[in-house]
PDB file of N, CA and C in Angstrom:
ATOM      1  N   UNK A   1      31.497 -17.912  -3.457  1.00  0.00           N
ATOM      2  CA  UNK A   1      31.491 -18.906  -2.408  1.00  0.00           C
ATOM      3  C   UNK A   1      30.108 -18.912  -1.771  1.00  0.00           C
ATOM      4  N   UNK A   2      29.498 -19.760  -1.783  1.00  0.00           N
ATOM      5  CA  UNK A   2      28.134 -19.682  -0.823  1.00  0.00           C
ATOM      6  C   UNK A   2      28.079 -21.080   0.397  1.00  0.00           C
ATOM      7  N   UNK A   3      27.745 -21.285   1.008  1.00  0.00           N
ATOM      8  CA  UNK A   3      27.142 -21.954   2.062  1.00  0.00           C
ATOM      9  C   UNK A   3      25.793 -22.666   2.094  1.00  0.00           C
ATOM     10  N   UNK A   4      25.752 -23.690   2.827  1.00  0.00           N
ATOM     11  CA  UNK A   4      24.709 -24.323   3.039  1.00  0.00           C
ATOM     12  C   UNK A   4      24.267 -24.543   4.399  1.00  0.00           C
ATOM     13  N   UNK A   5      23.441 -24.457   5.070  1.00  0.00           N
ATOM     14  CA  UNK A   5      23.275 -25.077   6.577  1.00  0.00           C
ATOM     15  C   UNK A   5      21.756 -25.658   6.666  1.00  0.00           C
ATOM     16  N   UNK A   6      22.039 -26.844   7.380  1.00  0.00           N
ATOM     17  CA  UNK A   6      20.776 -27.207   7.384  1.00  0.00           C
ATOM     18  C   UNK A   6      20.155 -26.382   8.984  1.00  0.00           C
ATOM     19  N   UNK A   7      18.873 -26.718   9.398  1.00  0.00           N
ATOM     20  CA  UNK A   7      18.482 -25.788  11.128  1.00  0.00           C
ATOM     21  C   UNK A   7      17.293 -26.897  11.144  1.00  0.00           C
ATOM     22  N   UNK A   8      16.571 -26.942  12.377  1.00  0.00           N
ATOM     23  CA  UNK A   8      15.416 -27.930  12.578  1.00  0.00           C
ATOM     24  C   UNK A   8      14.676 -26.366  12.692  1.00  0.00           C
ATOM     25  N   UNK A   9      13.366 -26.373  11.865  1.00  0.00           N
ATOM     26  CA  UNK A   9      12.227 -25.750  11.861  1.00  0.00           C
ATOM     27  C   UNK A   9      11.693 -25.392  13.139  1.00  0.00           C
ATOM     28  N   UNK A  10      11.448 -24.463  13.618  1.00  0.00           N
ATOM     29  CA  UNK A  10      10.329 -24.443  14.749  1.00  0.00           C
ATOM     30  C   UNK A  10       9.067 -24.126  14.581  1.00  0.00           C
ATOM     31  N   UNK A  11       8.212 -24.618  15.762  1.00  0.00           N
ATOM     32  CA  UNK A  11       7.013 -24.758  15.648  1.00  0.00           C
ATOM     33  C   UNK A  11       6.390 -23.401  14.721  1.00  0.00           C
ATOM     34  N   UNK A  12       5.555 -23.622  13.869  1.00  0.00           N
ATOM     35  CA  UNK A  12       4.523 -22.038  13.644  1.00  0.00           C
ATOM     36  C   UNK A  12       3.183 -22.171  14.208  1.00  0.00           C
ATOM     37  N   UNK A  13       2.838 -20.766  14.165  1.00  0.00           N
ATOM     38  CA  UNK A  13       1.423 -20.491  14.272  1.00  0.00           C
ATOM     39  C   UNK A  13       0.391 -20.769  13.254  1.00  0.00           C
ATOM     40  N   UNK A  14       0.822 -20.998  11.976  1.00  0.00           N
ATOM     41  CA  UNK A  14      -0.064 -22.034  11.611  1.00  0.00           C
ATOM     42  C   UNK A  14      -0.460 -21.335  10.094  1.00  0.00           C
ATOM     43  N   UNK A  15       0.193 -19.649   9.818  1.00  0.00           N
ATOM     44  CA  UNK A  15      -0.511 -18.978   9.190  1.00  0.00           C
ATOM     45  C   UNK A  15       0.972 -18.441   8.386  1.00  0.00           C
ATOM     46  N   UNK A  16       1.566 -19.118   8.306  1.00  0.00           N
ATOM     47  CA  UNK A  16       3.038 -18.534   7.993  1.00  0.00           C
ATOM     48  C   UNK A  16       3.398 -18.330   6.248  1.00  0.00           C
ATOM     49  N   UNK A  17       2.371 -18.715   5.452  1.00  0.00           N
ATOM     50  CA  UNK A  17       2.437 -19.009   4.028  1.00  0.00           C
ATOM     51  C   UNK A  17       1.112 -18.667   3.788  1.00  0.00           C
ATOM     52  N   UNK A  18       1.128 -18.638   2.287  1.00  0.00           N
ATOM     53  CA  UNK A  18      -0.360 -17.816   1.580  1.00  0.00           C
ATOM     54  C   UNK A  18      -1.404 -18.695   1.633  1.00  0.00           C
ATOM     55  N   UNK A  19      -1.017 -20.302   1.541  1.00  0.00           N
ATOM     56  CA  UNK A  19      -2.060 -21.074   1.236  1.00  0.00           C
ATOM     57  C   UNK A  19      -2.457 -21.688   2.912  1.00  0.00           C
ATOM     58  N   UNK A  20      -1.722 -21.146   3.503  1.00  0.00           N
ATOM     59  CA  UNK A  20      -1.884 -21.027   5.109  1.00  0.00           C
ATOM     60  C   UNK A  20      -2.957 -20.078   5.931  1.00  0.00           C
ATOM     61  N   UNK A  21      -3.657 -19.523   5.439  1.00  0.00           N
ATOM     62  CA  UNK A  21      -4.122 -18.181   6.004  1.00  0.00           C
ATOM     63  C   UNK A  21      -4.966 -18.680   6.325  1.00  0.00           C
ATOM     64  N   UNK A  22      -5.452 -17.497   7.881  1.00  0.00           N
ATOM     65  CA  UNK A  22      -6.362 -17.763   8.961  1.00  0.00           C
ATOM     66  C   UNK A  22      -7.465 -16.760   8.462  1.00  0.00           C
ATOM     67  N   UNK A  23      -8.891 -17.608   8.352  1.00  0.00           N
ATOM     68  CA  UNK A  23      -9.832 -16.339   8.347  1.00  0.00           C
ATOM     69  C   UNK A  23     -10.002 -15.659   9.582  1.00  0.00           C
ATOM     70  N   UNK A  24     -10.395 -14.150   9.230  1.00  0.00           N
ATOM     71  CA  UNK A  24     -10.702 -12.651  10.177  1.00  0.00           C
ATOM     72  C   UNK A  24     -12.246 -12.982   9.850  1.00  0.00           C
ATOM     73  N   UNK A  25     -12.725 -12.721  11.220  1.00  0.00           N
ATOM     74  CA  UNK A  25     -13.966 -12.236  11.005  1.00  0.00           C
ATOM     75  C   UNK A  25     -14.446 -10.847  10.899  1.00  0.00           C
ATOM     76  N   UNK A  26     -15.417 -10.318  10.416  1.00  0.00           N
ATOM     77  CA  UNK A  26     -15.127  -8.676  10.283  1.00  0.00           C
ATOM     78  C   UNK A  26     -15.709  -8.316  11.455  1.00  0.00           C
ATOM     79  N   UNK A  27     -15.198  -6.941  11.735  1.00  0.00           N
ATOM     80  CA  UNK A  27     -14.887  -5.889  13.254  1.00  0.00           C
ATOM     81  C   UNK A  27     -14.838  -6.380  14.311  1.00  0.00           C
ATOM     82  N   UNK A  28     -13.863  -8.221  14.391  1.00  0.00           N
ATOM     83  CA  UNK A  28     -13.299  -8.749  15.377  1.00  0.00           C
ATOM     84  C   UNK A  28     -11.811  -8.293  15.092  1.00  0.00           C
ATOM     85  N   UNK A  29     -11.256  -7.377  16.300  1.00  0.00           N
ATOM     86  CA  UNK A  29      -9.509  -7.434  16.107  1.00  0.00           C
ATOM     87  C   UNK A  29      -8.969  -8.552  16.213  1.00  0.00           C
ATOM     88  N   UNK A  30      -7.804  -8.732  15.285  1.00  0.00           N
ATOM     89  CA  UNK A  30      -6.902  -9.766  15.629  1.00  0.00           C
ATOM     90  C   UNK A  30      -5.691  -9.524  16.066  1.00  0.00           C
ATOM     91  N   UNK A  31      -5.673  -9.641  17.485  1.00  0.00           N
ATOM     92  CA  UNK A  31      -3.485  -9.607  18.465  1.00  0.00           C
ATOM     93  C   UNK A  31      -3.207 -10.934  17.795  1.00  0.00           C
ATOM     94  N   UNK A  32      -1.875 -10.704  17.197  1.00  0.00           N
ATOM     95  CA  UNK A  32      -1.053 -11.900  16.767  1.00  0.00           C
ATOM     96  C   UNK A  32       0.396 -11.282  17.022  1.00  0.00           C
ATOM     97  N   UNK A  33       1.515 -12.549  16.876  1.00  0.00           N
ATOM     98  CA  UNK A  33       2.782 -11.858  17.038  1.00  0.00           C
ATOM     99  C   UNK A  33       3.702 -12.185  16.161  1.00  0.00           C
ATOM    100  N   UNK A  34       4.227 -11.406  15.448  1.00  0.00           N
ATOM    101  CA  UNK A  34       5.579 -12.392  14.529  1.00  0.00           C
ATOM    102  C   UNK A  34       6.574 -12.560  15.215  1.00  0.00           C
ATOM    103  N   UNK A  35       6.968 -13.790  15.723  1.00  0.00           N
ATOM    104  CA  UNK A  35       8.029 -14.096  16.945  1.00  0.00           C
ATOM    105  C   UNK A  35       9.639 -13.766  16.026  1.00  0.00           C
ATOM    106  N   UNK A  36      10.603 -13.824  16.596  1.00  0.00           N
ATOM    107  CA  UNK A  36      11.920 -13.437  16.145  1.00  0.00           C
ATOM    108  C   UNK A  36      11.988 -14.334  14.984  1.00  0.00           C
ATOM    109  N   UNK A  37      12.763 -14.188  13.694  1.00  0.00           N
ATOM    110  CA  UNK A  37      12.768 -15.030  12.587  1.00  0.00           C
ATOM    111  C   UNK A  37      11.710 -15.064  11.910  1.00  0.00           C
ATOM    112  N   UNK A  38      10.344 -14.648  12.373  1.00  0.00           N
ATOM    113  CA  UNK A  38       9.398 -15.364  11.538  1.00  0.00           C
ATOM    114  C   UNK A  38       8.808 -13.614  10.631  1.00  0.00           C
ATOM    115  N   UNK A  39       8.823 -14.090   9.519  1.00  0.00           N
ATOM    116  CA  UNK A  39       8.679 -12.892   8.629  1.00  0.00           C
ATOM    117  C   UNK A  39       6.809 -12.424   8.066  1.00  0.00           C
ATOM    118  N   UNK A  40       6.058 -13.154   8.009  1.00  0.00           N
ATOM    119  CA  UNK A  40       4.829 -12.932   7.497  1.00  0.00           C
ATOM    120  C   UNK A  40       4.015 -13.843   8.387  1.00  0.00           C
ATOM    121  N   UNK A  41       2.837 -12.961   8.970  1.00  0.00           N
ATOM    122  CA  UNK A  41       1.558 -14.215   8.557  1.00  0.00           C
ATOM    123  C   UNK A  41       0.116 -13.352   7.773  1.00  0.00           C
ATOM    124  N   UNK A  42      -0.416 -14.366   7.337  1.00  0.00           N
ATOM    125  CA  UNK A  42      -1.275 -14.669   6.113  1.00  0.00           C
ATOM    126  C   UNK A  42      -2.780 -14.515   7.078  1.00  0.00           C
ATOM    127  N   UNK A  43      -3.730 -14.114   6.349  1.00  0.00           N
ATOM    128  CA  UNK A  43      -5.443 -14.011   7.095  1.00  0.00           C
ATOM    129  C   UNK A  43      -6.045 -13.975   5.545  1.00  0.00           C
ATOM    130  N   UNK A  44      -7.560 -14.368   5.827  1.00  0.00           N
ATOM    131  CA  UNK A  44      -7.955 -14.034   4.399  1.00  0.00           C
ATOM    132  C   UNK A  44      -9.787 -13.443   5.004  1.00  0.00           C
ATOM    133  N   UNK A  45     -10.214 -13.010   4.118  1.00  0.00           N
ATOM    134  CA  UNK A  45     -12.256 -12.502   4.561  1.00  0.00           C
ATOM    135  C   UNK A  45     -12.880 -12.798   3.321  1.00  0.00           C
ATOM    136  N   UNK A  46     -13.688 -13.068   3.428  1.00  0.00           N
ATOM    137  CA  UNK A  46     -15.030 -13.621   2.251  1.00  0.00           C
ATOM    138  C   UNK A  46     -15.880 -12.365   2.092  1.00  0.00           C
ATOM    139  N   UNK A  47     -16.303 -11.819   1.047  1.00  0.00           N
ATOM    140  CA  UNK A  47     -17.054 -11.242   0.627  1.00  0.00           C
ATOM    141  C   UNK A  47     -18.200 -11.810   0.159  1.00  0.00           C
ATOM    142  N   UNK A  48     -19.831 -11.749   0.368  1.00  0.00           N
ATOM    143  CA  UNK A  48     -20.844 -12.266  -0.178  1.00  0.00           C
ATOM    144  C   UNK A  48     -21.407 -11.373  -1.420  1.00  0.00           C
ATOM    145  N   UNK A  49     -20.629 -10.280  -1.457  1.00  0.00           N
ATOM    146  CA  UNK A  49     -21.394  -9.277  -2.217  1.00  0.00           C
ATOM    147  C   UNK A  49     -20.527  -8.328  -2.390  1.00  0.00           C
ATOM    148  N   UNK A  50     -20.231  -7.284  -3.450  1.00  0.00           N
ATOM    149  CA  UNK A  50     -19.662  -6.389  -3.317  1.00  0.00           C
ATOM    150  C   UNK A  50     -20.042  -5.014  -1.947  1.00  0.00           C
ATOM    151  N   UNK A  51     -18.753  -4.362  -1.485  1.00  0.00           N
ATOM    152  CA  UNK A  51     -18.782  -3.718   0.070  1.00  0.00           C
ATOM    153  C   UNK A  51     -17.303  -2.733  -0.129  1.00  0.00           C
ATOM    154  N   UNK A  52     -17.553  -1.993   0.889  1.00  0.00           N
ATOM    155  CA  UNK A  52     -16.692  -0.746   0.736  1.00  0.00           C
ATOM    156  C   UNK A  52     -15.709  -1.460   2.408  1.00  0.00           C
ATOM    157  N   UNK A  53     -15.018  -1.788   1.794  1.00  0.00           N
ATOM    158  CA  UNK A  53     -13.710  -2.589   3.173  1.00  0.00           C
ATOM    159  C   UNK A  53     -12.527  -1.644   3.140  1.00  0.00           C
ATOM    160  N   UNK A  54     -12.278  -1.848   4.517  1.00  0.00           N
ATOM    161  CA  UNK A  54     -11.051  -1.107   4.941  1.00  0.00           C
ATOM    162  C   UNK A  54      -9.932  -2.351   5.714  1.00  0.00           C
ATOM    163  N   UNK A  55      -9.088  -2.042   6.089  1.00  0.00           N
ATOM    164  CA  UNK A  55      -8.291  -3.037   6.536  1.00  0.00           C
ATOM    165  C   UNK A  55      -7.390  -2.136   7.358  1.00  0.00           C
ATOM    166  N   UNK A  56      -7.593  -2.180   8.352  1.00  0.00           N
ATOM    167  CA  UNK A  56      -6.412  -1.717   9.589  1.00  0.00           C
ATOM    168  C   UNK A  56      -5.531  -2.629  10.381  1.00  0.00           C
ATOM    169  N   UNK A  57      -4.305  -2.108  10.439  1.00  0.00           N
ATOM    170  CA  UNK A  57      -2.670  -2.716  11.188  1.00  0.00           C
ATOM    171  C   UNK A  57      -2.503  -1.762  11.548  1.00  0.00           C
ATOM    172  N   UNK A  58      -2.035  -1.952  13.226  1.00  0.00           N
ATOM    173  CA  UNK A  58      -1.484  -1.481  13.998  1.00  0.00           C
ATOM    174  C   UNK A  58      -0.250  -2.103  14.807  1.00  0.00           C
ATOM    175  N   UNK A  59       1.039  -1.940  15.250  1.00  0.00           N
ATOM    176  CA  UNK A  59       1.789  -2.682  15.530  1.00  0.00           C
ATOM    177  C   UNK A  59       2.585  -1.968  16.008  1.00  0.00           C
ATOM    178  N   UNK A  60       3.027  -2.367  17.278  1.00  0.00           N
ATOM    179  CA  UNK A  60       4.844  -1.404  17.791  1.00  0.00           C
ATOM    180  C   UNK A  60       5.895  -1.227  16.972  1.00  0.00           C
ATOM    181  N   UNK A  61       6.033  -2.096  15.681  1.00  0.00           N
ATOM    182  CA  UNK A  61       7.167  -1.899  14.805  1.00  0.00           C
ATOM    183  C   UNK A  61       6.648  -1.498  13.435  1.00  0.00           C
ATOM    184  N   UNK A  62       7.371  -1.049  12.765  1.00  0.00           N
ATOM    185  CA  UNK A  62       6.661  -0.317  11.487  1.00  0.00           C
ATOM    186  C   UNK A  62       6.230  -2.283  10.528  1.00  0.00           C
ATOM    187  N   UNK A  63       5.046  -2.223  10.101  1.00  0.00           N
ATOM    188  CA  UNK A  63       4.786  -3.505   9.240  1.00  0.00           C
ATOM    189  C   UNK A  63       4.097  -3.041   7.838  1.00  0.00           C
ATOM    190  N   UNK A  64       4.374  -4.408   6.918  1.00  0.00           N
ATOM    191  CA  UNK A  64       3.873  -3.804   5.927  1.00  0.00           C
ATOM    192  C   UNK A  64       2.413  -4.484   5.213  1.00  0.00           C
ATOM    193  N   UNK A  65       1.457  -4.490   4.900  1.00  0.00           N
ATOM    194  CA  UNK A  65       0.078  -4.778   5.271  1.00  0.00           C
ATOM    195  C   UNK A  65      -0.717  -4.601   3.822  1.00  0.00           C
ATOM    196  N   UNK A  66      -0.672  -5.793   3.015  1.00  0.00           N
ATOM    197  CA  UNK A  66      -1.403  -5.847   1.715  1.00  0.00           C
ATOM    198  C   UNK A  66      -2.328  -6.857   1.051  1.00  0.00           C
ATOM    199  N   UNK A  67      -3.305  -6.348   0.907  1.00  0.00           N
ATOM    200  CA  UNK A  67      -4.882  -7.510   0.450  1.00  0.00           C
ATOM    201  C   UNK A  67      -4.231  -7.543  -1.153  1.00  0.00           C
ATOM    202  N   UNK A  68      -4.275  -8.756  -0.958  1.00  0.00           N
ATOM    203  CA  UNK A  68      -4.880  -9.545  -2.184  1.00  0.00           C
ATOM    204  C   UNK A  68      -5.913 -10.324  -3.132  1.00  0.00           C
ATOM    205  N   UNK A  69      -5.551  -9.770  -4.116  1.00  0.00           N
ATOM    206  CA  UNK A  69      -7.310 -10.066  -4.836  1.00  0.00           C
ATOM    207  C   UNK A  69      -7.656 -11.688  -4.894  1.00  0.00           C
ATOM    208  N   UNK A  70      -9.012 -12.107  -4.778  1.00  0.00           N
ATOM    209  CA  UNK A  70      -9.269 -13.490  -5.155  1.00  0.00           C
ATOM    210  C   UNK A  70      -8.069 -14.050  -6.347  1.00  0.00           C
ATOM    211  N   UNK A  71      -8.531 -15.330  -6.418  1.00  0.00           N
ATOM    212  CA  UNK A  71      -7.324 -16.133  -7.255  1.00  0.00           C
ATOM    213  C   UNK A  71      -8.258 -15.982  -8.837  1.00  0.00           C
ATOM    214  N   UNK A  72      -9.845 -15.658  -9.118  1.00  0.00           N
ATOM    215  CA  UNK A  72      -9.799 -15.073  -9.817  1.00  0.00           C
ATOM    216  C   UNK A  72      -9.684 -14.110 -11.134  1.00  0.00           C
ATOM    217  N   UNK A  73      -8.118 -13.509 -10.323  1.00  0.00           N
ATOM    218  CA  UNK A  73      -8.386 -12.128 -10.666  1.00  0.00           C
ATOM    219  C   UNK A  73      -7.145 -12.431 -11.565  1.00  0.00           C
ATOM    220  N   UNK A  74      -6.222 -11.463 -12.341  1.00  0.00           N
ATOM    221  CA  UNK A  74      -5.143 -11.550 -12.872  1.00  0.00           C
ATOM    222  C   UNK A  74      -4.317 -10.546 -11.922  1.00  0.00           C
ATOM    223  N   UNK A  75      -3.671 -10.880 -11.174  1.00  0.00           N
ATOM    224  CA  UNK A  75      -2.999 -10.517 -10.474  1.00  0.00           C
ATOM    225  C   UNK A  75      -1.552  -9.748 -10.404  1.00  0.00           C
ATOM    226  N   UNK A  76      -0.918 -10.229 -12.255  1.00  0.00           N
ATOM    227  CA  UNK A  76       0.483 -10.343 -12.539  1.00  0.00           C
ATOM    228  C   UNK A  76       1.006  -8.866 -11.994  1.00  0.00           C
ATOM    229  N   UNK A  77       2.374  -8.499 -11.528  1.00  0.00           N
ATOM    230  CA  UNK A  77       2.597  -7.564 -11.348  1.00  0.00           C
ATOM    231  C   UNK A  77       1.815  -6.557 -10.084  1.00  0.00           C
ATOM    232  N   UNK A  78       0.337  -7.165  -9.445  1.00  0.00           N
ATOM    233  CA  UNK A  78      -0.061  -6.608  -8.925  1.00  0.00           C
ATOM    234  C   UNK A  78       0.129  -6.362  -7.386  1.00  0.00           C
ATOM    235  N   UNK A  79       0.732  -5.217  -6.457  1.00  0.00           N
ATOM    236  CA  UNK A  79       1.093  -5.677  -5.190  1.00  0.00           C
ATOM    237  C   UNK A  79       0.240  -5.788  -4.131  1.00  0.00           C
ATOM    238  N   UNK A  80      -1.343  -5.329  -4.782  1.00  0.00           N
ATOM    239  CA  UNK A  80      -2.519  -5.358  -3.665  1.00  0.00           C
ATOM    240  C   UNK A  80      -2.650  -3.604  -3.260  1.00  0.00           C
ATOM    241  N   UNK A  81      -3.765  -3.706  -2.733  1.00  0.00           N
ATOM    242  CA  UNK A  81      -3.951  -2.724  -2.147  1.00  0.00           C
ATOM    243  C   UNK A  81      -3.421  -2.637  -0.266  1.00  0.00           C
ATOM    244  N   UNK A  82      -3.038  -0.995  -0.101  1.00  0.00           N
ATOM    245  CA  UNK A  82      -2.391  -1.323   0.805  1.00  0.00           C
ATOM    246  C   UNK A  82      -3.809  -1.333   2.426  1.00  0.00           C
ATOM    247  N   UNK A  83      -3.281  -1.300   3.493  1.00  0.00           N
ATOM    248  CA  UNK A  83      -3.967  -1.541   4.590  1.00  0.00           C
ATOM    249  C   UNK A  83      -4.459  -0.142   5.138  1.00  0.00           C
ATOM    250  N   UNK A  84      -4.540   0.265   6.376  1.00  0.00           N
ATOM    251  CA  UNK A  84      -4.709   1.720   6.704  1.00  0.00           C
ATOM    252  C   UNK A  84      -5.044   2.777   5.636  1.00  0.00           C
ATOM    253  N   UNK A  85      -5.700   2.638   4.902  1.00  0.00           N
ATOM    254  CA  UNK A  85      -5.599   3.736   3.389  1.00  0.00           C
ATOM    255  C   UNK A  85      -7.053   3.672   3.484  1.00  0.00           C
ATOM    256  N   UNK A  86      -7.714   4.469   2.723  1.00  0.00           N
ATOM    257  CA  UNK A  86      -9.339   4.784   2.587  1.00  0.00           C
ATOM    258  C   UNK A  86      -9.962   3.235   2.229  1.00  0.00           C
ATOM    259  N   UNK A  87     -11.140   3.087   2.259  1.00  0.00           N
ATOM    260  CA  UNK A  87     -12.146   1.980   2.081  1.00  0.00           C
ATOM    261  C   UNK A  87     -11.613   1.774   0.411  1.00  0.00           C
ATOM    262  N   UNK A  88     -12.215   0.678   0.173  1.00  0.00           N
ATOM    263  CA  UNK A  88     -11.742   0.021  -0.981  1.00  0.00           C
ATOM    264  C   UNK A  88     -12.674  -0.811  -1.370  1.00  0.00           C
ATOM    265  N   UNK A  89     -13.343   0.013  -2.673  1.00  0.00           N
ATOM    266  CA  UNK A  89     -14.740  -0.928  -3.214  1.00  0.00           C
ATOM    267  C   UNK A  89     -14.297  -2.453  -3.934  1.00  0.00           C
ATOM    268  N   UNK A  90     -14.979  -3.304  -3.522  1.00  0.00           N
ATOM    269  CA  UNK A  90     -14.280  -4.711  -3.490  1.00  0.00           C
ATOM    270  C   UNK A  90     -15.421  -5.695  -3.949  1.00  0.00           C
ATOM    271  N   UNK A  91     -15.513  -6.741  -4.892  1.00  0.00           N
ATOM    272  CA  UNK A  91     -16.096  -7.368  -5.422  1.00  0.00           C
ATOM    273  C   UNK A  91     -16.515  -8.764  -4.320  1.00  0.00           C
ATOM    274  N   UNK A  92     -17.471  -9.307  -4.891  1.00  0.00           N
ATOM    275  CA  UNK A  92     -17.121 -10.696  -3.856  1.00  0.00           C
ATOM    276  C   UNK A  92     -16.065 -11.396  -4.092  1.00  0.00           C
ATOM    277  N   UNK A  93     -16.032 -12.049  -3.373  1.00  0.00           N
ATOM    278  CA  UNK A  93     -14.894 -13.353  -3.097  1.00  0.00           C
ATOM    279  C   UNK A  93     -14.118 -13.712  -1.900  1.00  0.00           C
ATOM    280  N   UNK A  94     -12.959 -14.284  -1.801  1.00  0.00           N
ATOM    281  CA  UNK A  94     -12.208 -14.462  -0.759  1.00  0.00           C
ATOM    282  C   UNK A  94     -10.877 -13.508  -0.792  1.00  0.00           C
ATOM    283  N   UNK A  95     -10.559 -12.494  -0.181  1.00  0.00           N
ATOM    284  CA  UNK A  95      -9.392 -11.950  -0.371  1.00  0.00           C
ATOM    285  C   UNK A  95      -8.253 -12.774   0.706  1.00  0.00           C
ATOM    286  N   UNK A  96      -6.639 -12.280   0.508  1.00  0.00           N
ATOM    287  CA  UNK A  96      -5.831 -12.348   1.272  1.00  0.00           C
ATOM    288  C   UNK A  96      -5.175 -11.085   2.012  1.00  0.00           C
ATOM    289  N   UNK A  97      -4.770 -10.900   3.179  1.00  0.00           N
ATOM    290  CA  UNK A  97      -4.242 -10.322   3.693  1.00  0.00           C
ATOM    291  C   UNK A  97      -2.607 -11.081   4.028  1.00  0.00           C
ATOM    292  N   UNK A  98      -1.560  -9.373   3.707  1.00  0.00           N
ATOM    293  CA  UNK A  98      -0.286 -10.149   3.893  1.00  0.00           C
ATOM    294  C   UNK A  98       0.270  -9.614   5.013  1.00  0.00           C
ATOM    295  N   UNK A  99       0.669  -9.271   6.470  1.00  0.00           N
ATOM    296  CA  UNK A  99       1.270  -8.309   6.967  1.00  0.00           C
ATOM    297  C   UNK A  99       2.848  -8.922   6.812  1.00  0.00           C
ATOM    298  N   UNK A 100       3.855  -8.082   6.809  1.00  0.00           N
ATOM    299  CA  UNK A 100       4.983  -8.585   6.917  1.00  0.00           C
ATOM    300  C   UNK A 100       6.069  -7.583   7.916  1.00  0.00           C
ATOM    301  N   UNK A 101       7.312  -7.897   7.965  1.00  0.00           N
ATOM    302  CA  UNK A 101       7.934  -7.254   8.811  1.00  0.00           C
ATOM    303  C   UNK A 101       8.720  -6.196   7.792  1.00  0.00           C
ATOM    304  N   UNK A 102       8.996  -4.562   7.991  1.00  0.00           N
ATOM    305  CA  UNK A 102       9.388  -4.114   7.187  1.00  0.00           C
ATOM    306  C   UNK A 102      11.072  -3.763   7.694  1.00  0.00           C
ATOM    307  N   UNK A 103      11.407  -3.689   8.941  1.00  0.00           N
ATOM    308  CA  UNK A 103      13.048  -4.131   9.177  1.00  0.00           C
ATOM    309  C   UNK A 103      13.363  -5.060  10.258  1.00  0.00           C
ATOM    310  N   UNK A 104      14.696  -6.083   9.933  1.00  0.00           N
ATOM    311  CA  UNK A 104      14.935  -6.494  11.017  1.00  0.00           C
ATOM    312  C   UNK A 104      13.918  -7.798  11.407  1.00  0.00           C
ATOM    313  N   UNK A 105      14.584  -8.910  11.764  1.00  0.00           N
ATOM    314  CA  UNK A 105      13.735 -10.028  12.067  1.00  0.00           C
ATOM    315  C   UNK A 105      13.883 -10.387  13.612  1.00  0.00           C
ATOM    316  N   UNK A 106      14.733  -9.822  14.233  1.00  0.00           N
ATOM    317  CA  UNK A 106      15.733  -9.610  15.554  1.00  0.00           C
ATOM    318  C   UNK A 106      14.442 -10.055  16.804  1.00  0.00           C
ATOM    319  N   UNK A 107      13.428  -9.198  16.891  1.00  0.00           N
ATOM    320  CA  UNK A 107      12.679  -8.829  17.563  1.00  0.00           C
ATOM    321  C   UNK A 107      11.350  -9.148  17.304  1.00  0.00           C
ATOM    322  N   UNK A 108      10.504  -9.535  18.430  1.00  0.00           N
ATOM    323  CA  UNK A 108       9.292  -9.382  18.582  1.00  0.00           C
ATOM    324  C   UNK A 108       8.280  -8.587  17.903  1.00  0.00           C
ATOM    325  N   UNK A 109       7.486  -9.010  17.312  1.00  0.00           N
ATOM    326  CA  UNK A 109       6.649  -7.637  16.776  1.00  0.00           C
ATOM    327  C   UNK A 109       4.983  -8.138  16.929  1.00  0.00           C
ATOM    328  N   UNK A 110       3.724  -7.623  17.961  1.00  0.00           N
ATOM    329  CA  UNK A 110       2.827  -7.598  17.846  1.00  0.00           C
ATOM    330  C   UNK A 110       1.912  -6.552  17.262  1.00  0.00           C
ATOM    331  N   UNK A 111       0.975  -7.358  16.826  1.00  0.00           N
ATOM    332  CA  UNK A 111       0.376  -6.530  16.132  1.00  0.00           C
ATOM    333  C   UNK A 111      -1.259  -6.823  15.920  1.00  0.00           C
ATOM    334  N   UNK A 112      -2.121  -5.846  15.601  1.00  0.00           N
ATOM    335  CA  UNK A 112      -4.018  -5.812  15.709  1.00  0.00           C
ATOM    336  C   UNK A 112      -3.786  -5.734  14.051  1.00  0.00           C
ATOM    337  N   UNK A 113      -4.862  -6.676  14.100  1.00  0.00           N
ATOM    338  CA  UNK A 113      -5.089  -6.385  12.360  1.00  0.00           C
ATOM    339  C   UNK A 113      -6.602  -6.625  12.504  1.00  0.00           C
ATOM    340  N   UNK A 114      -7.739  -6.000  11.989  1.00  0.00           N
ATOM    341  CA  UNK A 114      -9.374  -5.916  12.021  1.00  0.00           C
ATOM    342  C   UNK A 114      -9.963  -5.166  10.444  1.00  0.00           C
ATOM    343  N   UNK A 115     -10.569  -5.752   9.997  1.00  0.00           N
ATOM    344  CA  UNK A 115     -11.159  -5.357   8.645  1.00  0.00           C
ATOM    345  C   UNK A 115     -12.748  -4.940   8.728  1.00  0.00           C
ATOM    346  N   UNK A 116     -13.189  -3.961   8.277  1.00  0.00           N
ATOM    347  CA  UNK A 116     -14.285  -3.615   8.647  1.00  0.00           C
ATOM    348  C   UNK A 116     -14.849  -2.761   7.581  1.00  0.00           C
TER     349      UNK A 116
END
């Protein structure tokens, strides 16, 4: 048996999908919030040159926080490298950043995300 319901959308922040993403500038933090329901938002940084990048998330609720390689790259199977983890020698291009919520959509969750 399954169900259908339709709901009217609410507004987003603008960054809610991959092809949505907000550029970070580097060692500017970014406060953003995933409001109740809303599961991911998307950021991306340009590389001019290959560089040793790190990517830090911080957040009151546990989140889960993964760069993705330029489009590129062959990606299949690949889940990215994760966030908070040692520097990460990185080619040029444009990467993506994913943070997402890792339980529970119930609640508020802010969070700093800064790449440096």
């Amino acid at each position: 048996y399954y169900s259908v319901a339709a709901f009217k959308q609410a507004a987003t922040d603008g960054n809610d999908g991959f092809m949505e993403s907000v550029p970070l500038t580097q060692n500017m933090p970014k406060t953003a919030t995933l409001e109740p329901n809303e599961f991911a938002d998307w950021y991306t940084f340009t590389l001019d040159k290959p560089a040793s990048v790190t990517v830090d998330a911080t957040s009151n609720e546990p989140v889960t926080c993964l760069i993705y390689t330029p489009k590129e790259f062959d990606q299949f199977g690949f889940a990215g490298p994760e966030c908070d983890a040692k520097p990460y020698q990185l080619t040029e291009g444009t990467y993506t950043i994913g943070i997402t919520r890792k339980h529970g959509m119930s609640k508020r969750l802010t969070y700093v995300l800064q790449w440096h």
